[in-house]
C-alpha atoms as a PDB file:
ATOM      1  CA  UNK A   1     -33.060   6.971 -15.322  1.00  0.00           C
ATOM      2  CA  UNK A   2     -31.020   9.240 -12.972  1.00  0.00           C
ATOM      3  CA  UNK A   3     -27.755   7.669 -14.660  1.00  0.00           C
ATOM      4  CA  UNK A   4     -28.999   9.834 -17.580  1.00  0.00           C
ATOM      5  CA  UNK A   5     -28.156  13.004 -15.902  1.00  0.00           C
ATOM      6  CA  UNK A   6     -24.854  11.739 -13.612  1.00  0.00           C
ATOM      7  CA  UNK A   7     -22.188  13.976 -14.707  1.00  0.00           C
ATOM      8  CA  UNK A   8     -19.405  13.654 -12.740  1.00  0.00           C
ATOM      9  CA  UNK A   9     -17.558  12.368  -9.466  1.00  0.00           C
ATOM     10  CA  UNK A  10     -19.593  14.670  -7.447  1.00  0.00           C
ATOM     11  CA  UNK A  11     -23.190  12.773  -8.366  1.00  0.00           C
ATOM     12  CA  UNK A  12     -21.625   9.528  -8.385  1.00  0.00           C
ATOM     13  CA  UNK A  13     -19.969   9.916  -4.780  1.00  0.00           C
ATOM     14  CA  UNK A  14     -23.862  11.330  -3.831  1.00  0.00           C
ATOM     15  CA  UNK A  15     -25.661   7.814  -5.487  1.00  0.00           C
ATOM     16  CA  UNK A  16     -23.805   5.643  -3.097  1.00  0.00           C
ATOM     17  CA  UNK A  17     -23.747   7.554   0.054  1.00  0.00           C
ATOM     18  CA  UNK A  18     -27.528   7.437  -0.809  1.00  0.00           C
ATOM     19  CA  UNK A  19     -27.284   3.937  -0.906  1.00  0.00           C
ATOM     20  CA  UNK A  20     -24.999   4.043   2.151  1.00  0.00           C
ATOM     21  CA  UNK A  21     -27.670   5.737   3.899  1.00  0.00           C
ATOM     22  CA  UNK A  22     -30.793   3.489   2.840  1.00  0.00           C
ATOM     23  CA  UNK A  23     -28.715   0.402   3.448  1.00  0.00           C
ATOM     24  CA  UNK A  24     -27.864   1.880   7.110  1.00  0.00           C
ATOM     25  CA  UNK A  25     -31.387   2.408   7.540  1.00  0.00           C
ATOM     26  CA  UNK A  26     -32.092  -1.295   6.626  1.00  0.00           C
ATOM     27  CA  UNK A  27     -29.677  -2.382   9.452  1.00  0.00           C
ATOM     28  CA  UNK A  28     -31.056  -0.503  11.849  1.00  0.00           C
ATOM     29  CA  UNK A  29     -34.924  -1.337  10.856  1.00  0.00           C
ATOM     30  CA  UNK A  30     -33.729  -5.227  10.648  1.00  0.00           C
ATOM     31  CA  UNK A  31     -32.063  -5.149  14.538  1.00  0.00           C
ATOM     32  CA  UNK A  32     -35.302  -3.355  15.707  1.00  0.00           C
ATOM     33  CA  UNK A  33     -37.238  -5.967  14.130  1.00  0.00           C
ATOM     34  CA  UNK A  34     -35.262  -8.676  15.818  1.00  0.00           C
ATOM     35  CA  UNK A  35     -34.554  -6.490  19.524  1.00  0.00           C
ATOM     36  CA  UNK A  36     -38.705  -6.359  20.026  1.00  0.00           C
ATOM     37  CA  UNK A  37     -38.932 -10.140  18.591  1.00  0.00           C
ATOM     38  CA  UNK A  38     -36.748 -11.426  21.680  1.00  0.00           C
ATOM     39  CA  UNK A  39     -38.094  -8.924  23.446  1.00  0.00           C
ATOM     40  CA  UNK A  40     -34.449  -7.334  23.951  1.00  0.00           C
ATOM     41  CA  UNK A  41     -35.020  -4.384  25.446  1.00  0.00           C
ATOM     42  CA  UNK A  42     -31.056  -3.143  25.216  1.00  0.00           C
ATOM     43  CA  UNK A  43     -30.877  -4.516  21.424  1.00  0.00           C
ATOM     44  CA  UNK A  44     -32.481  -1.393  20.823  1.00  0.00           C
ATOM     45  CA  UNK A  45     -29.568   0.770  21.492  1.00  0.00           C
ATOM     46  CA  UNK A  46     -27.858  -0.561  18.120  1.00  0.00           C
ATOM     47  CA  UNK A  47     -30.787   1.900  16.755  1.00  0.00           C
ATOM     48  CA  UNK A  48     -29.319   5.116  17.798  1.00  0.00           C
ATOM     49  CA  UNK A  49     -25.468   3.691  17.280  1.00  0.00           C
ATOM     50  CA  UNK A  50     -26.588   3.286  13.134  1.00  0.00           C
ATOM     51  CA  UNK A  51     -28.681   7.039  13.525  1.00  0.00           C
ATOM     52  CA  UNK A  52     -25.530   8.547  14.340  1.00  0.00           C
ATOM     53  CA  UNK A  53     -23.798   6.974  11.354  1.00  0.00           C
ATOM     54  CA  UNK A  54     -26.225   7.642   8.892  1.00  0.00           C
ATOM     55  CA  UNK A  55     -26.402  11.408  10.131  1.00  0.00           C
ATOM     56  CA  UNK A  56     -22.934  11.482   9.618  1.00  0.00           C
ATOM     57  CA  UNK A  57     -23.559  10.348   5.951  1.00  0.00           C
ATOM     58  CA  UNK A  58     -26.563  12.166   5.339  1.00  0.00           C
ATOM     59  CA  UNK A  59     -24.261  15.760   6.100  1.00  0.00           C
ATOM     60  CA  UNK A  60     -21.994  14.589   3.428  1.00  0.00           C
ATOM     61  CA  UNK A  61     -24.808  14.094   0.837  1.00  0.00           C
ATOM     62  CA  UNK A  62     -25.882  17.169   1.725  1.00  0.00           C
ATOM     63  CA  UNK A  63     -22.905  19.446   1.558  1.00  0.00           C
ATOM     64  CA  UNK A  64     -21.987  17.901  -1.641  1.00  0.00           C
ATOM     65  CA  UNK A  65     -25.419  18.787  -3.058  1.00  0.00           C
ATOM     66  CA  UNK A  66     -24.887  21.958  -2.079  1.00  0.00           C
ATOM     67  CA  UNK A  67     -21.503  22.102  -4.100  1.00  0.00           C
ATOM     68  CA  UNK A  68     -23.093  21.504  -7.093  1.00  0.00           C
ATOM     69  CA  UNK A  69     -23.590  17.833  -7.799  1.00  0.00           C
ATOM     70  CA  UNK A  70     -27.124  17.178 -10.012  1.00  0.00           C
ATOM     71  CA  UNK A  71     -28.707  19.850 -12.114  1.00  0.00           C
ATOM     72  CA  UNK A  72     -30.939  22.410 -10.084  1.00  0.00           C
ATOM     73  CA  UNK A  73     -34.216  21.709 -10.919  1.00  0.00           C
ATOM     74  CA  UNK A  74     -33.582  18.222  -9.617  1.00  0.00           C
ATOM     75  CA  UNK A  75     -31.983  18.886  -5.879  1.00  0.00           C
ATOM     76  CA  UNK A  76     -34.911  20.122  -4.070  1.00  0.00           C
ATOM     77  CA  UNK A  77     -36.081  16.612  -4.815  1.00  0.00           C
ATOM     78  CA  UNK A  78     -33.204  15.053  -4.276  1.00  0.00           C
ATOM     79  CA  UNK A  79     -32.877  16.533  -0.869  1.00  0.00           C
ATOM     80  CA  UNK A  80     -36.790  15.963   0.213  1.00  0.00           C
ATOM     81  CA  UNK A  81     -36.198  12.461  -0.381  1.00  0.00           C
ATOM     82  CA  UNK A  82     -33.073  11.992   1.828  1.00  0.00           C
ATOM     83  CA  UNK A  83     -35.216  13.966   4.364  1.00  0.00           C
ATOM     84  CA  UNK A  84     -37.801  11.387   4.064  1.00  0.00           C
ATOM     85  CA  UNK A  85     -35.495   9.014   4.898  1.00  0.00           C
ATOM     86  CA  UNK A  86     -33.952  10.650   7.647  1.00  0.00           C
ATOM     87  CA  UNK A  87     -37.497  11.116   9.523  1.00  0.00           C
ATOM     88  CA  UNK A  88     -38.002   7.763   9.200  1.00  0.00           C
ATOM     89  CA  UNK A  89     -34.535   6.884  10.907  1.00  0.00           C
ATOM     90  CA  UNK A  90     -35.950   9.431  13.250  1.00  0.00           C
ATOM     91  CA  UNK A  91     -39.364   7.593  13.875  1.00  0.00           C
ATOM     92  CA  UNK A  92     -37.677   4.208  14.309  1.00  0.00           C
ATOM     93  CA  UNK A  93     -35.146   5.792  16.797  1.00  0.00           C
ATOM     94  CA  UNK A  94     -38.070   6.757  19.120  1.00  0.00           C
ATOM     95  CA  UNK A  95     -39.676   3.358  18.598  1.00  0.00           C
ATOM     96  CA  UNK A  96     -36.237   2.033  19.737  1.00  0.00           C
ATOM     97  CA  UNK A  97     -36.834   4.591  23.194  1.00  0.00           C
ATOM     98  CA  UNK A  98     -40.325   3.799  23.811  1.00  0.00           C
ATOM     99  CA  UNK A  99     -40.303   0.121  23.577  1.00  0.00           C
ATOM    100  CA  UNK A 100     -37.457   0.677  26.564  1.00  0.00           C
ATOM    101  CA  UNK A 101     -39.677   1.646  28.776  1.00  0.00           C
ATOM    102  CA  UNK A 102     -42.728  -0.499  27.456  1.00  0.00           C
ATOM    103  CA  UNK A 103     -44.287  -2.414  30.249  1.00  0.00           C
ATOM    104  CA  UNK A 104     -43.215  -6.324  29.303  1.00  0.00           C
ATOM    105  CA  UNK A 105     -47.309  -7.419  29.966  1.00  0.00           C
ATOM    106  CA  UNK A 106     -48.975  -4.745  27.973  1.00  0.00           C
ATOM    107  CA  UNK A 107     -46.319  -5.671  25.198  1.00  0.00           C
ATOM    108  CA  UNK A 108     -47.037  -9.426  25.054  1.00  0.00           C
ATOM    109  CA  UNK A 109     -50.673  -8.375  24.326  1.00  0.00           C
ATOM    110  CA  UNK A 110     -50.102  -6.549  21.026  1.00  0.00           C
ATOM    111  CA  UNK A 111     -46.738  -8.585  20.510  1.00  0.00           C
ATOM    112  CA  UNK A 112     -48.079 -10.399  17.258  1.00  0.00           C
ATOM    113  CA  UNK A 113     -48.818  -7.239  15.739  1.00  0.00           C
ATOM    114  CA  UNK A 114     -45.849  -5.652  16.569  1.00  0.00           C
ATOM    115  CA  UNK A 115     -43.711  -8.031  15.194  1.00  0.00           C
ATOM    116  CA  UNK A 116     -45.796  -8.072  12.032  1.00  0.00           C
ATOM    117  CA  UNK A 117     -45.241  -4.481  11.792  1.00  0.00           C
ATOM    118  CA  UNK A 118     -41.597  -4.699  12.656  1.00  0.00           C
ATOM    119  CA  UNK A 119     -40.696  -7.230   9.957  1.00  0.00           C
ATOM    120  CA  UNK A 120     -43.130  -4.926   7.205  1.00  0.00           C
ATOM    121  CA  UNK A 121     -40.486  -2.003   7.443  1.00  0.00           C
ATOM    122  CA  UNK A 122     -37.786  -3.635   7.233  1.00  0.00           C
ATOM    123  CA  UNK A 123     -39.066  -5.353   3.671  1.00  0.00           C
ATOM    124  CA  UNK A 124     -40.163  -2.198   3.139  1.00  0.00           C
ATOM    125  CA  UNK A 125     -36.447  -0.457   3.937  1.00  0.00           C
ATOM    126  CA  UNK A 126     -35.354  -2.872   1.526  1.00  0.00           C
ATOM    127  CA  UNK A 127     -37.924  -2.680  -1.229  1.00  0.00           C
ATOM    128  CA  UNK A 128     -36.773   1.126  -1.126  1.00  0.00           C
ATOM    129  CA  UNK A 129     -33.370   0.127  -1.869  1.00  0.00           C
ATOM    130  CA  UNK A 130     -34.351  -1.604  -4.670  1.00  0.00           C
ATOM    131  CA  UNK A 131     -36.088   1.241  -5.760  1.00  0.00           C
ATOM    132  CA  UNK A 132     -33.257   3.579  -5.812  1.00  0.00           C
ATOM    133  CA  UNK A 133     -31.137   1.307  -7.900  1.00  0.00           C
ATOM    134  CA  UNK A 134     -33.886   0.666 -10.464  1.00  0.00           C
ATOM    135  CA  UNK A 135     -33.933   4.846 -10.425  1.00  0.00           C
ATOM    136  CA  UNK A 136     -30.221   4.649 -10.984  1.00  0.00           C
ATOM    137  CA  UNK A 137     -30.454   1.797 -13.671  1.00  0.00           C
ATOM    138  CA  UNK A 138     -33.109   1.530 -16.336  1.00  0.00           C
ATOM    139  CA  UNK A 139     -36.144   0.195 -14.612  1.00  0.00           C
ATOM    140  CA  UNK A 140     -39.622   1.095 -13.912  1.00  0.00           C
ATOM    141  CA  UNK A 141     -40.544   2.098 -10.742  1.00  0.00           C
ATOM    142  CA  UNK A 142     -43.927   1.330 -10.852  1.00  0.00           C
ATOM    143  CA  UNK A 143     -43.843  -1.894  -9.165  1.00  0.00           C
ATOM    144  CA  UNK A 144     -42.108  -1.246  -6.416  1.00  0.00           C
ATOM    145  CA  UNK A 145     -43.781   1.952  -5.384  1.00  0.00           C
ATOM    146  CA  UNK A 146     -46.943  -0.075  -5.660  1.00  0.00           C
ATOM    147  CA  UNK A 147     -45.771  -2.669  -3.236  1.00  0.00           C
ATOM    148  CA  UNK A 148     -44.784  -0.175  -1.021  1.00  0.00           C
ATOM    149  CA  UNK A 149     -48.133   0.905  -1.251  1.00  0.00           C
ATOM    150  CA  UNK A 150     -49.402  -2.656  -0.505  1.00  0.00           C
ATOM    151  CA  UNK A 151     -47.328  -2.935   2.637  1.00  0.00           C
ATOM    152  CA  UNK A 152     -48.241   0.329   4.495  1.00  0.00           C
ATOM    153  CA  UNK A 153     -52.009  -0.520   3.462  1.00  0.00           C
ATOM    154  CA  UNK A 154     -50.635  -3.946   5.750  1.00  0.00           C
ATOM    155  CA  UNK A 155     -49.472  -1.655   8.670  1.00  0.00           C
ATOM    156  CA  UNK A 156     -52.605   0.329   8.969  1.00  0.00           C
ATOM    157  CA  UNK A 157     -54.718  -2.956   9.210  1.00  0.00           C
ATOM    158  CA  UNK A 158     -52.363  -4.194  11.918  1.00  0.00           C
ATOM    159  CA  UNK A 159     -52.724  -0.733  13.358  1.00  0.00           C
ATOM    160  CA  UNK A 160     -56.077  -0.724  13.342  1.00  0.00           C
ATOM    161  CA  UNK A 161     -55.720  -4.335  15.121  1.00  0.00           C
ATOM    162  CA  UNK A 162     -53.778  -3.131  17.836  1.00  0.00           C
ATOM    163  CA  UNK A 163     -55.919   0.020  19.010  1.00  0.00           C
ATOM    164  CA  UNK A 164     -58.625  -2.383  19.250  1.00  0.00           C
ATOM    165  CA  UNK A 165     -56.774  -4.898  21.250  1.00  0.00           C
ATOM    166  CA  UNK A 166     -55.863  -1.887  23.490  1.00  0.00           C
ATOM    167  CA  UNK A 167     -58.780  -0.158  24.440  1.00  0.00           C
ATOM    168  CA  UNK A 168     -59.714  -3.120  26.486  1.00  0.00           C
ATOM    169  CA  UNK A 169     -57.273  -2.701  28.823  1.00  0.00           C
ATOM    170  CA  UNK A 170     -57.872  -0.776  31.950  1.00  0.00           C
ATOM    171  CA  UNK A 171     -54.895   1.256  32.724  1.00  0.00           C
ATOM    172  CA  UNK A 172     -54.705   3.128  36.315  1.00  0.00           C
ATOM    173  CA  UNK A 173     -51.060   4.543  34.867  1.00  0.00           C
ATOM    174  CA  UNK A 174     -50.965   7.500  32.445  1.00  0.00           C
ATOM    175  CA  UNK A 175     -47.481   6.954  32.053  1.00  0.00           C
ATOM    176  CA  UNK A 176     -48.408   3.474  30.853  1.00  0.00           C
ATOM    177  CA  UNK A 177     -50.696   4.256  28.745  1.00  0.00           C
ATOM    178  CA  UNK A 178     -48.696   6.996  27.456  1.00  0.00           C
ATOM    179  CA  UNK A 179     -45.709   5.279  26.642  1.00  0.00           C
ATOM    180  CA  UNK A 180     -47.316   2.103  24.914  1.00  0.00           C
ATOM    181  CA  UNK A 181     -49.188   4.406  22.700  1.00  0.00           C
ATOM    182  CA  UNK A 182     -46.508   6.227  21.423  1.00  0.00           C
ATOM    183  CA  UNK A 183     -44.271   3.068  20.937  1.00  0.00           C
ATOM    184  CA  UNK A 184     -46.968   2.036  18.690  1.00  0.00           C
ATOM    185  CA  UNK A 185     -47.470   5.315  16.800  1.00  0.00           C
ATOM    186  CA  UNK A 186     -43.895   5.553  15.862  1.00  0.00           C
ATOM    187  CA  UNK A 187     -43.729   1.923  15.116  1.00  0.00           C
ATOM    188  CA  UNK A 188     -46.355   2.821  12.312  1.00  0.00           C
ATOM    189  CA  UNK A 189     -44.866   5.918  11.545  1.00  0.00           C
ATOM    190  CA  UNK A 190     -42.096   4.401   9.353  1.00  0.00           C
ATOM    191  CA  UNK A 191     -43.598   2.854   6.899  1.00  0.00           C
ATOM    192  CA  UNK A 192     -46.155   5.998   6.121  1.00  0.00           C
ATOM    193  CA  UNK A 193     -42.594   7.903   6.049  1.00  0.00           C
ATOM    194  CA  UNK A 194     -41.197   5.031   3.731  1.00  0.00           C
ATOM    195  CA  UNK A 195     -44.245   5.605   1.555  1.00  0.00           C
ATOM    196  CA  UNK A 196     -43.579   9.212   1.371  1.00  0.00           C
ATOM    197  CA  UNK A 197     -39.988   8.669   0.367  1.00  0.00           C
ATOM    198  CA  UNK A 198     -40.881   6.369  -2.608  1.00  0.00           C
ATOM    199  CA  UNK A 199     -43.320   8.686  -3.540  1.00  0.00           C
ATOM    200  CA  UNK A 200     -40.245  11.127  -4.306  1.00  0.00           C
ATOM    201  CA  UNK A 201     -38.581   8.251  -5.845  1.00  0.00           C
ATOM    202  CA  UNK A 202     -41.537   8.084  -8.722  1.00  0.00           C
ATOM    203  CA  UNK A 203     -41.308  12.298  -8.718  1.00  0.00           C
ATOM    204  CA  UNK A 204     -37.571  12.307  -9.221  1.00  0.00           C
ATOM    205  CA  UNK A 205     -38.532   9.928 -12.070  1.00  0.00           C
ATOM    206  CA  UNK A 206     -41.018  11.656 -13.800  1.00  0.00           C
ATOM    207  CA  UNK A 207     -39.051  15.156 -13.683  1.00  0.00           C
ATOM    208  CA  UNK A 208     -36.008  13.715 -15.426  1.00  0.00           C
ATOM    209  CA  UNK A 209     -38.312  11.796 -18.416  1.00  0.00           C
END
């Protein structure tokens, strides 16, 4: 659908530094996934080393947005969506931080479920791709969106899960406490931001029909 309205060089070069960003996003979501899975506490860095590179993109998609490429009444959209992809590079970057400092014995309780979660974004990072280039293509969107849907329904359960598992443990450290919980909000966080960015997907849709 948005090949309909793809004018020039200047909304081509913007489609695949999209792409560039989403698929930079996948990366990083996919060594997350596998730094908590072997419990590899400096694989996390590779997190903030793929931020930095999709920032550097994200600028570019920006400015040339700004310049002119796409119609008006579709950038604002445009641009909320790349946001929403952004925060959740954001989100998954402070996952990366907390699980650092994550002590190893209050992880192994609520490993499982981390993992779970883990390995849910990263389809879901994926999944968004796909998305995208059925936007870009002639495809519904429909289906994807609603699997999306289906696998941050998954996360919440496993959140759910998790809280439960921790409220039975007695901590005498706030900073303990502290740290674990956060881990696990921003864990969670992505894939409600993921949601939110497909949800723009299916806008961006309907507005150019």
């Amino acid at each position: 659908m948005l090949g309909k309205i793809i004018g020039g060089k200047l909304e081509k070069k913007v489609i695949e530094d999209i792409k560039t960003h989403i698929k930079i996003l996948c990366s990083a979501a996919e060594c997350f996934r596998n730094s908590i899975s072997t419990e590899n506490k400096e694989g996390t860095f590779c997190v903030a080393d793929l931020e930095r590179e999709a920032d550097s993109v994200r600028r570019e998609i920006i400015s040339n947005i700004h310049q002119g490429a796409f119609l008006p009444f579709i950038r604002p959209n445009i641009c909320r969506f790349i946001e929403m992809v952004d925060e959740a590079f954001d989100a998954l970057e402070d996952a990366a931080f907390e699980f650092r400092y994550v002590r190893n014995d209050l992880y192994k309780i609520i490993k499982p479920e981390c993992e779970k979660i883990a390995k849910i974004n990263a389809a879901m990072c994926e999944l968004l791709l796909i998305a995208f280039d059925t936007l870009t293509a002639k495809g519904d969107l429909k289906e994807k969106n609603l699997a999306i849907r289906i696998y941050e329904k998954q996360v919440d359960d496993l959140k759910f899960d998790i809280i439960n598992k921790l409220r039975t443990i007695e901590l005498t450290n706030f900073w303990d406490g502290k740290i674990i919980s956060d881990f696990v909000e921003y864990n969670t966080k992505i894939s409600d931001l993921l949601e939110d960015a497909s949800d723009y997907l299916y806008i961006i849709e309907i507005s150019i029909k």
